[in-house]
C-alpha atoms as a PDB file:
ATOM      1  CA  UNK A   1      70.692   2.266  86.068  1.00  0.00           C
ATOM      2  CA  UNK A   2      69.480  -1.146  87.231  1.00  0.00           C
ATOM      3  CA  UNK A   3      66.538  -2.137  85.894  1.00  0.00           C
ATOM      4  CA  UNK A   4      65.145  -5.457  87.432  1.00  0.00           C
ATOM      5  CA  UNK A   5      65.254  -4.696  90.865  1.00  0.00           C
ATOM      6  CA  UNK A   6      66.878  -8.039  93.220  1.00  0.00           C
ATOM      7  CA  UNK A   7      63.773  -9.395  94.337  1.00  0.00           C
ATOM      8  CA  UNK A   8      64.247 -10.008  97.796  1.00  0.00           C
ATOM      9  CA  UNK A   9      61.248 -10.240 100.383  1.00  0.00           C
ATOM     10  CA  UNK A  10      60.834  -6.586 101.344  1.00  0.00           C
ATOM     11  CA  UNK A  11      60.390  -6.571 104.919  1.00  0.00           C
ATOM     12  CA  UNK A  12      63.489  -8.561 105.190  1.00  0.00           C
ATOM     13  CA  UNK A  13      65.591  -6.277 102.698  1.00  0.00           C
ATOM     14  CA  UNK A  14      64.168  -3.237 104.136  1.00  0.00           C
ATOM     15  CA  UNK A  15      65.468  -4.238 107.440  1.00  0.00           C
ATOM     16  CA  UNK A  16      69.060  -5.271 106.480  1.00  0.00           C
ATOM     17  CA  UNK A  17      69.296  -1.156 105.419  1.00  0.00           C
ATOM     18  CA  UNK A  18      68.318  -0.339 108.960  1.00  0.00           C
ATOM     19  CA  UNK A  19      70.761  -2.801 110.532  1.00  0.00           C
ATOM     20  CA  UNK A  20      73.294  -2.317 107.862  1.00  0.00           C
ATOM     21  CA  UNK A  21      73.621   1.425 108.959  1.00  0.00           C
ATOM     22  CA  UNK A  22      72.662   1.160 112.968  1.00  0.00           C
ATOM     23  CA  UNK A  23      76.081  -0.858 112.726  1.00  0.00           C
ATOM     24  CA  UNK A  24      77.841   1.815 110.920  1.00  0.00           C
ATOM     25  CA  UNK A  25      76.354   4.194 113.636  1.00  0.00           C
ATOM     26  CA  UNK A  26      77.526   2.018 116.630  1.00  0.00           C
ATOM     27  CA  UNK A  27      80.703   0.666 115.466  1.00  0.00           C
ATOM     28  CA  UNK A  28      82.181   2.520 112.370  1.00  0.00           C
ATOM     29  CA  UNK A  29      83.255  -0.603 110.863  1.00  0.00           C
ATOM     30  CA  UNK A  30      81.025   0.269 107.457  1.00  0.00           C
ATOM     31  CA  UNK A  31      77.625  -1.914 105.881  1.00  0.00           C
ATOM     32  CA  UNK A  32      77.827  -5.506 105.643  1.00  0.00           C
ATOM     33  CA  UNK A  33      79.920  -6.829 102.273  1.00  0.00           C
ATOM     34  CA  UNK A  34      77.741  -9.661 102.163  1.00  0.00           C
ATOM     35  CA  UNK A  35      74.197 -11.001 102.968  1.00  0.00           C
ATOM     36  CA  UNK A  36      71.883 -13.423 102.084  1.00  0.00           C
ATOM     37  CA  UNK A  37      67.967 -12.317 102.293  1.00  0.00           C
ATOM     38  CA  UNK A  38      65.411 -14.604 102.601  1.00  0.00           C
ATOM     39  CA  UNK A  39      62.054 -14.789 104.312  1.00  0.00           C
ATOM     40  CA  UNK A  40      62.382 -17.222 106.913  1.00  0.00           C
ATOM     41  CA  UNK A  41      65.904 -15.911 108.230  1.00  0.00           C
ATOM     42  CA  UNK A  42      68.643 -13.460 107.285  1.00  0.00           C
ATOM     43  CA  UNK A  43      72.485 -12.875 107.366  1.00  0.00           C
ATOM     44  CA  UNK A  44      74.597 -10.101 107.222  1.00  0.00           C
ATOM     45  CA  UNK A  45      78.698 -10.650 106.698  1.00  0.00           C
ATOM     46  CA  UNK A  46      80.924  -7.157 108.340  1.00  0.00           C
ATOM     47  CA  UNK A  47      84.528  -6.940 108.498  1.00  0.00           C
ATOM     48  CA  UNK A  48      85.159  -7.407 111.518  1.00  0.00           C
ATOM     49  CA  UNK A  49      87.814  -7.765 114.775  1.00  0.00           C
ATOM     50  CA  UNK A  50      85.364 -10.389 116.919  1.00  0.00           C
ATOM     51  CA  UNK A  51      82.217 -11.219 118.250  1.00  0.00           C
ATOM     52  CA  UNK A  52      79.317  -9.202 119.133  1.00  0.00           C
ATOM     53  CA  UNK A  53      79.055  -9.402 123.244  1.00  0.00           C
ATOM     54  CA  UNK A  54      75.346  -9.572 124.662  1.00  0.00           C
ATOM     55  CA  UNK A  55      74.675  -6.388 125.318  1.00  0.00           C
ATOM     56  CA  UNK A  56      76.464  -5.324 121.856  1.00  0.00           C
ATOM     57  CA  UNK A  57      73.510  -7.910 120.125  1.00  0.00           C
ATOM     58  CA  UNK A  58      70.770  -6.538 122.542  1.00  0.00           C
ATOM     59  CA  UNK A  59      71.317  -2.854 121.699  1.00  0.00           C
ATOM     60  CA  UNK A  60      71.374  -3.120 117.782  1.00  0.00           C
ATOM     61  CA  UNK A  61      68.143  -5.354 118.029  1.00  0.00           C
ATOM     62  CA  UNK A  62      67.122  -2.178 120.618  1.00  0.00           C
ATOM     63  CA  UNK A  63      67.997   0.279 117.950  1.00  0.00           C
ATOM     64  CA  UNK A  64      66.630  -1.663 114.323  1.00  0.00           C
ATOM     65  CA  UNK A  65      63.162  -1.967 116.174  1.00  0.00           C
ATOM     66  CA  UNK A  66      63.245   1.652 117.494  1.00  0.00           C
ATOM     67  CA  UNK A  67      63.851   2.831 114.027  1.00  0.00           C
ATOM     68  CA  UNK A  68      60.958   0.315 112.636  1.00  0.00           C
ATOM     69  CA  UNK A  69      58.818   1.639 114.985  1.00  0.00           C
ATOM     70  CA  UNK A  70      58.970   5.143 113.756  1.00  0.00           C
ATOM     71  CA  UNK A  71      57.000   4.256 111.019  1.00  0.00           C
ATOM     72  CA  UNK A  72      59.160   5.806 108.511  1.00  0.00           C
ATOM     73  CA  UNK A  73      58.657   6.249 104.833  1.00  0.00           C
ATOM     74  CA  UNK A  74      60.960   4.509 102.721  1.00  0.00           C
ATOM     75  CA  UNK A  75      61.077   6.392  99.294  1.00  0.00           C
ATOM     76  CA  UNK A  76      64.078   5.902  95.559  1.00  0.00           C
ATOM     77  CA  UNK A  77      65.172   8.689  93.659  1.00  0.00           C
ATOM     78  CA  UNK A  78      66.954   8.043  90.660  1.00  0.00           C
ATOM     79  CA  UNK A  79      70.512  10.719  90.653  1.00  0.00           C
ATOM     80  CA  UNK A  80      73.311  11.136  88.527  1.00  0.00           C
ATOM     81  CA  UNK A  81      76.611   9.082  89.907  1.00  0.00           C
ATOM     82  CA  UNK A  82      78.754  12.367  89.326  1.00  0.00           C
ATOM     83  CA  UNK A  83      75.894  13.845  91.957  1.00  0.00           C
ATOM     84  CA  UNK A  84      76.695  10.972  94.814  1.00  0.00           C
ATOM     85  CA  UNK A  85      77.211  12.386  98.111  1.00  0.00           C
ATOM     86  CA  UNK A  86      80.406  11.331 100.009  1.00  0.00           C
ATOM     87  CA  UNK A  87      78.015   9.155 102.214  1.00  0.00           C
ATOM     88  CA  UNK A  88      76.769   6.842  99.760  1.00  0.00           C
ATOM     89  CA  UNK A  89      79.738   3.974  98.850  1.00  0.00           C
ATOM     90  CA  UNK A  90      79.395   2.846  95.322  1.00  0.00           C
ATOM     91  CA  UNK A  91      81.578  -0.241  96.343  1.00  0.00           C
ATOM     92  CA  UNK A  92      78.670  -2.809  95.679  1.00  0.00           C
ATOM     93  CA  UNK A  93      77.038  -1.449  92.601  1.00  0.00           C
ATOM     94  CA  UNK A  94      77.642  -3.969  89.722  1.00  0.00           C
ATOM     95  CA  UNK A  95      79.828  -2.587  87.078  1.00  0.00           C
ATOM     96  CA  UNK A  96      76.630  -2.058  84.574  1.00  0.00           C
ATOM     97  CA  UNK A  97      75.006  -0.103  86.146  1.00  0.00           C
ATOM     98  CA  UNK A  98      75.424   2.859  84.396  1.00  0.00           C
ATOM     99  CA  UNK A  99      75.366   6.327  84.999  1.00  0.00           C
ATOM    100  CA  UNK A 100      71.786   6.928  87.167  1.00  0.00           C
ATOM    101  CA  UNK A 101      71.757   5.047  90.443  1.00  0.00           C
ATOM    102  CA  UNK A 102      68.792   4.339  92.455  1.00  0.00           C
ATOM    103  CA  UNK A 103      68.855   5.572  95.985  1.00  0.00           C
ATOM    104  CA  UNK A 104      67.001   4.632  98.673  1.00  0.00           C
ATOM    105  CA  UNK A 105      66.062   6.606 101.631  1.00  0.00           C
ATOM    106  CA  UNK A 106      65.000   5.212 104.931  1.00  0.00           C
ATOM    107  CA  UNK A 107      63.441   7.997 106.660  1.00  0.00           C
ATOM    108  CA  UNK A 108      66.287  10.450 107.345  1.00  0.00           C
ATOM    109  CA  UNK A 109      67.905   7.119 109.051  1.00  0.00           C
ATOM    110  CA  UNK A 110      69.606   5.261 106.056  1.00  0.00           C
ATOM    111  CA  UNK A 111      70.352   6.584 102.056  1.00  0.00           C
ATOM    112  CA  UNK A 112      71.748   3.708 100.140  1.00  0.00           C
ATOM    113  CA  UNK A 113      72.358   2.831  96.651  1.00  0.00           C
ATOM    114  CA  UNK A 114      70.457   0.088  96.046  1.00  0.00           C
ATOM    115  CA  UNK A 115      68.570  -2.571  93.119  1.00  0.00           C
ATOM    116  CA  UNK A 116      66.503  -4.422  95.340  1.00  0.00           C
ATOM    117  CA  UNK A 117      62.500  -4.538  96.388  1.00  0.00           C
ATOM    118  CA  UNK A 118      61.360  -2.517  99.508  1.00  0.00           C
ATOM    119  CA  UNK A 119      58.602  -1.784 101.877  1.00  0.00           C
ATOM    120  CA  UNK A 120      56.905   1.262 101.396  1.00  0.00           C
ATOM    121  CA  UNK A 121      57.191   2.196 105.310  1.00  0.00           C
ATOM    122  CA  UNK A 122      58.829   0.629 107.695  1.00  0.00           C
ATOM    123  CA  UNK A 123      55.212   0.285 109.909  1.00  0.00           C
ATOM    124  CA  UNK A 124      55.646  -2.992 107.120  1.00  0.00           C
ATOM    125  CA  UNK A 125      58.318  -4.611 108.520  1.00  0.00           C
ATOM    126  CA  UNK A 126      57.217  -6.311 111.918  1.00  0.00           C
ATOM    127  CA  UNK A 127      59.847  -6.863 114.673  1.00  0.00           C
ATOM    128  CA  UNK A 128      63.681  -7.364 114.155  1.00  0.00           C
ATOM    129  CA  UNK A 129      65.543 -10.490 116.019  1.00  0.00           C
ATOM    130  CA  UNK A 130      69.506 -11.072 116.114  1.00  0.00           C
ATOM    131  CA  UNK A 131      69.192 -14.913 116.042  1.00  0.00           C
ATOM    132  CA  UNK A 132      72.477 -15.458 116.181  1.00  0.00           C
ATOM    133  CA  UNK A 133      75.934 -13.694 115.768  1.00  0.00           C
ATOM    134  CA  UNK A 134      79.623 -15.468 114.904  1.00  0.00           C
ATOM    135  CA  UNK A 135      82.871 -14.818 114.528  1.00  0.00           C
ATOM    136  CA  UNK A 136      85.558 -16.651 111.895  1.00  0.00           C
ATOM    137  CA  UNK A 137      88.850 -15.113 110.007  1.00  0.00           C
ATOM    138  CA  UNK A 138      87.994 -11.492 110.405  1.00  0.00           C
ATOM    139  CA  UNK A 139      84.096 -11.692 109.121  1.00  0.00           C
ATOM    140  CA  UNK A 140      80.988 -11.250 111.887  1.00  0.00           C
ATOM    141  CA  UNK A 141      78.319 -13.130 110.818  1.00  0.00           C
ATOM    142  CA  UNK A 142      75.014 -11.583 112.265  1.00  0.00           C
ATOM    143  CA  UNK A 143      71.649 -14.011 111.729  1.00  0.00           C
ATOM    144  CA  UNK A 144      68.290 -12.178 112.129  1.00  0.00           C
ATOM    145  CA  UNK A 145      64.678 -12.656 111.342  1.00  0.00           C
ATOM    146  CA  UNK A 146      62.093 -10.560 111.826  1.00  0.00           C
ATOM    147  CA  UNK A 147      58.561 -11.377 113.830  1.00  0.00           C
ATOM    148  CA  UNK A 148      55.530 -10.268 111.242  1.00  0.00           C
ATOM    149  CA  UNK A 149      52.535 -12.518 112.997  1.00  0.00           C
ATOM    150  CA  UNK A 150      50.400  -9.667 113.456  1.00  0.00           C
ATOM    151  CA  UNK A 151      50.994  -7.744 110.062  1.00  0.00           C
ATOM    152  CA  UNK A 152      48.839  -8.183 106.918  1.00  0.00           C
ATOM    153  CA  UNK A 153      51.472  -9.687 104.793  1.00  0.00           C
ATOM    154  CA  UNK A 154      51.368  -8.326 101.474  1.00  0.00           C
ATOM    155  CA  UNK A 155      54.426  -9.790 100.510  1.00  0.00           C
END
Protein backbone atom coordinates (compact mmCIF):
# COMPACT_ATOMS: atom_id res chain seq x y z
CA UNK A 1 0.00 0.00 0.00
CA UNK A 2 1.09 3.58 -0.67
CA UNK A 3 1.93 5.35 2.08
CA UNK A 4 2.64 9.13 1.37
CA UNK A 5 -0.27 10.04 -0.38
CA UNK A 6 0.66 12.50 -3.91
CA UNK A 7 -0.06 15.69 -2.48
CA UNK A 8 -1.99 17.36 -4.93
CA UNK A 9 -4.46 20.35 -4.07
CA UNK A 10 -7.64 18.44 -3.22
CA UNK A 11 -10.31 20.25 -4.83
CA UNK A 12 -8.40 20.01 -7.98
CA UNK A 13 -7.57 16.14 -7.60
CA UNK A 14 -10.95 15.44 -6.40
CA UNK A 15 -12.31 16.85 -9.52
CA UNK A 16 -10.03 15.13 -12.11
CA UNK A 17 -11.90 11.65 -10.53
CA UNK A 18 -15.20 13.18 -11.47
CA UNK A 19 -14.08 14.21 -14.96
CA UNK A 20 -11.84 11.28 -15.34
CA UNK A 21 -14.98 8.95 -15.12
CA UNK A 22 -17.91 11.43 -16.65
CA UNK A 23 -15.54 10.81 -19.78
CA UNK A 24 -15.54 7.16 -19.39
CA UNK A 25 -19.42 7.52 -19.03
CA UNK A 26 -19.82 9.69 -22.23
CA UNK A 27 -17.29 8.34 -24.47
CA UNK A 28 -15.91 4.85 -23.39
CA UNK A 29 -12.53 5.77 -24.30
CA UNK A 30 -11.25 4.93 -20.43
CA UNK A 31 -9.58 7.68 -17.53
CA UNK A 32 -7.01 9.98 -18.59
CA UNK A 33 -3.21 8.25 -18.76
CA UNK A 34 -1.84 11.42 -17.81
CA UNK A 35 -2.46 14.71 -15.86
CA UNK A 36 -0.84 17.32 -14.26
CA UNK A 37 -2.73 18.85 -10.99
CA UNK A 38 -2.11 22.02 -9.81
CA UNK A 39 -4.08 24.80 -8.17
CA UNK A 40 -4.25 27.45 -10.56
CA UNK A 41 -5.14 25.13 -13.67
CA UNK A 42 -5.36 21.45 -14.59
CA UNK A 43 -4.80 18.91 -17.48
CA UNK A 44 -5.97 15.71 -18.25
CA UNK A 45 -4.18 13.55 -21.34
CA UNK A 46 -7.05 10.57 -22.98
CA UNK A 47 -6.37 8.45 -25.83
CA UNK A 48 -8.05 9.75 -28.12
CA UNK A 49 -9.45 9.92 -32.09
CA UNK A 50 -9.90 14.08 -32.11
CA UNK A 51 -11.12 17.02 -30.61
CA UNK A 52 -13.81 17.63 -28.24
CA UNK A 53 -16.67 19.72 -30.35
CA UNK A 54 -18.53 22.55 -28.27
CA UNK A 55 -21.25 20.99 -27.19
CA UNK A 56 -19.02 17.72 -26.38
CA UNK A 57 -16.86 20.44 -23.86
CA UNK A 58 -20.19 22.08 -22.65
CA UNK A 59 -21.85 18.82 -21.55
CA UNK A 60 -18.88 17.26 -19.52
CA UNK A 61 -18.43 20.76 -17.76
CA UNK A 62 -22.61 20.25 -17.47
CA UNK A 63 -22.09 16.86 -15.98
CA UNK A 64 -18.59 17.41 -13.48
CA UNK A 65 -20.61 20.39 -11.86
CA UNK A 66 -23.89 18.38 -11.61
CA UNK A 67 -22.04 15.70 -9.84
CA UNK A 68 -20.15 18.49 -7.53
CA UNK A 69 -23.24 19.79 -6.76
CA UNK A 70 -24.61 16.72 -5.20
CA UNK A 71 -22.60 17.25 -2.40
CA UNK A 72 -21.27 13.85 -2.27
CA UNK A 73 -19.07 12.21 0.27
CA UNK A 74 -15.83 11.21 -0.87
CA UNK A 75 -14.59 8.33 1.46
CA UNK A 76 -10.84 5.34 1.02
CA UNK A 77 -11.02 1.94 2.01
CA UNK A 78 -8.01 0.08 2.07
CA UNK A 79 -8.83 -3.81 0.06
CA UNK A 80 -6.87 -6.61 -0.85
CA UNK A 81 -5.65 -6.43 -4.78
CA UNK A 82 -6.83 -10.19 -5.20
CA UNK A 83 -10.41 -8.46 -3.97
CA UNK A 84 -10.36 -5.65 -7.00
CA UNK A 85 -13.50 -5.49 -8.81
CA UNK A 86 -13.33 -5.73 -12.66
CA UNK A 87 -14.10 -1.89 -12.63
CA UNK A 88 -11.16 -0.64 -10.97
CA UNK A 89 -7.87 -0.71 -13.62
CA UNK A 90 -4.72 -1.27 -11.74
CA UNK A 91 -2.86 0.11 -14.91
CA UNK A 92 -1.46 3.26 -13.00
CA UNK A 93 -0.58 1.88 -9.64
CA UNK A 94 3.27 2.04 -9.26
CA UNK A 95 4.81 -1.32 -9.12
CA UNK A 96 5.42 -0.98 -5.08
CA UNK A 97 2.61 -0.74 -4.11
CA UNK A 98 2.03 -3.82 -2.62
CA UNK A 99 -0.68 -5.95 -1.91
CA UNK A 100 -3.54 -3.40 -0.12
CA UNK A 101 -4.66 -0.63 -2.44
CA UNK A 102 -6.39 2.42 -1.42
CA UNK A 103 -9.69 3.06 -3.06
CA UNK A 104 -11.47 5.94 -3.35
CA UNK A 105 -15.11 6.38 -3.67
CA UNK A 106 -16.82 9.40 -5.05
CA UNK A 107 -20.27 9.09 -3.98
CA UNK A 108 -21.63 6.07 -5.88
CA UNK A 109 -20.25 8.23 -9.04
CA UNK A 110 -16.46 7.26 -9.27
CA UNK A 111 -14.29 4.17 -7.27
CA UNK A 112 -10.68 4.55 -8.14
CA UNK A 113 -7.47 3.30 -6.96
CA UNK A 114 -5.74 6.02 -5.93
CA UNK A 115 -2.41 7.67 -3.61
CA UNK A 116 -3.31 11.10 -3.74
CA UNK A 117 -5.02 13.90 -1.21
CA UNK A 118 -8.85 14.50 -1.45
CA UNK A 119 -11.73 16.58 -0.38
CA UNK A 120 -13.82 15.19 2.10
CA UNK A 121 -17.14 16.09 -0.01
CA UNK A 122 -17.39 17.30 -3.06
CA UNK A 123 -19.67 20.56 -1.54
CA UNK A 124 -15.44 21.38 -1.29
CA UNK A 125 -14.69 21.62 -4.62
CA UNK A 126 -16.28 24.92 -6.11
CA UNK A 127 -17.20 25.03 -9.85
CA UNK A 128 -15.51 22.99 -12.72
CA UNK A 129 -14.31 24.94 -16.10
CA UNK A 130 -12.98 23.16 -19.43
CA UNK A 131 -10.50 25.99 -20.25
CA UNK A 132 -9.39 24.58 -23.06
CA UNK A 133 -9.36 21.21 -25.04
CA UNK A 134 -6.63 19.99 -27.97
CA UNK A 135 -5.95 17.54 -30.12
CA UNK A 136 -2.18 16.16 -31.31
CA UNK A 137 -0.99 12.40 -32.41
CA UNK A 138 -3.86 10.52 -30.91
CA UNK A 139 -3.82 12.30 -27.20
CA UNK A 140 -6.88 14.95 -26.16
CA UNK A 141 -5.59 17.30 -24.02
CA UNK A 142 -8.48 18.72 -21.78
CA UNK A 143 -7.38 22.08 -19.55
CA UNK A 144 -9.73 22.87 -16.60
CA UNK A 145 -9.79 24.90 -13.48
CA UNK A 146 -12.18 25.10 -11.11
CA UNK A 147 -13.98 28.55 -9.68
CA UNK A 148 -13.65 28.35 -5.56
CA UNK A 149 -14.20 32.38 -4.83
CA UNK A 150 -16.94 31.79 -2.58
CA UNK A 151 -15.63 28.62 -0.63
CA UNK A 152 -13.66 28.77 2.66
CA UNK A 153 -10.49 27.41 1.33
CA UNK A 154 -9.04 25.06 3.63
CA UNK A 155 -6.61 23.94 1.34
Amino acid sequence: MISNPKQYFPPMHTAEHILNQTMVRMFNEGRSFSNHIERKKSKCDYYFERNLNDEERTKIETKVNEIIEMNLDVSENIIDKNEIVDELSLKNLPVESGDKIRVISIGDYDLCPCSGVHVKNTSEIGKFRIVSSSHNSGVLRIRFKLDRQNLNDNY
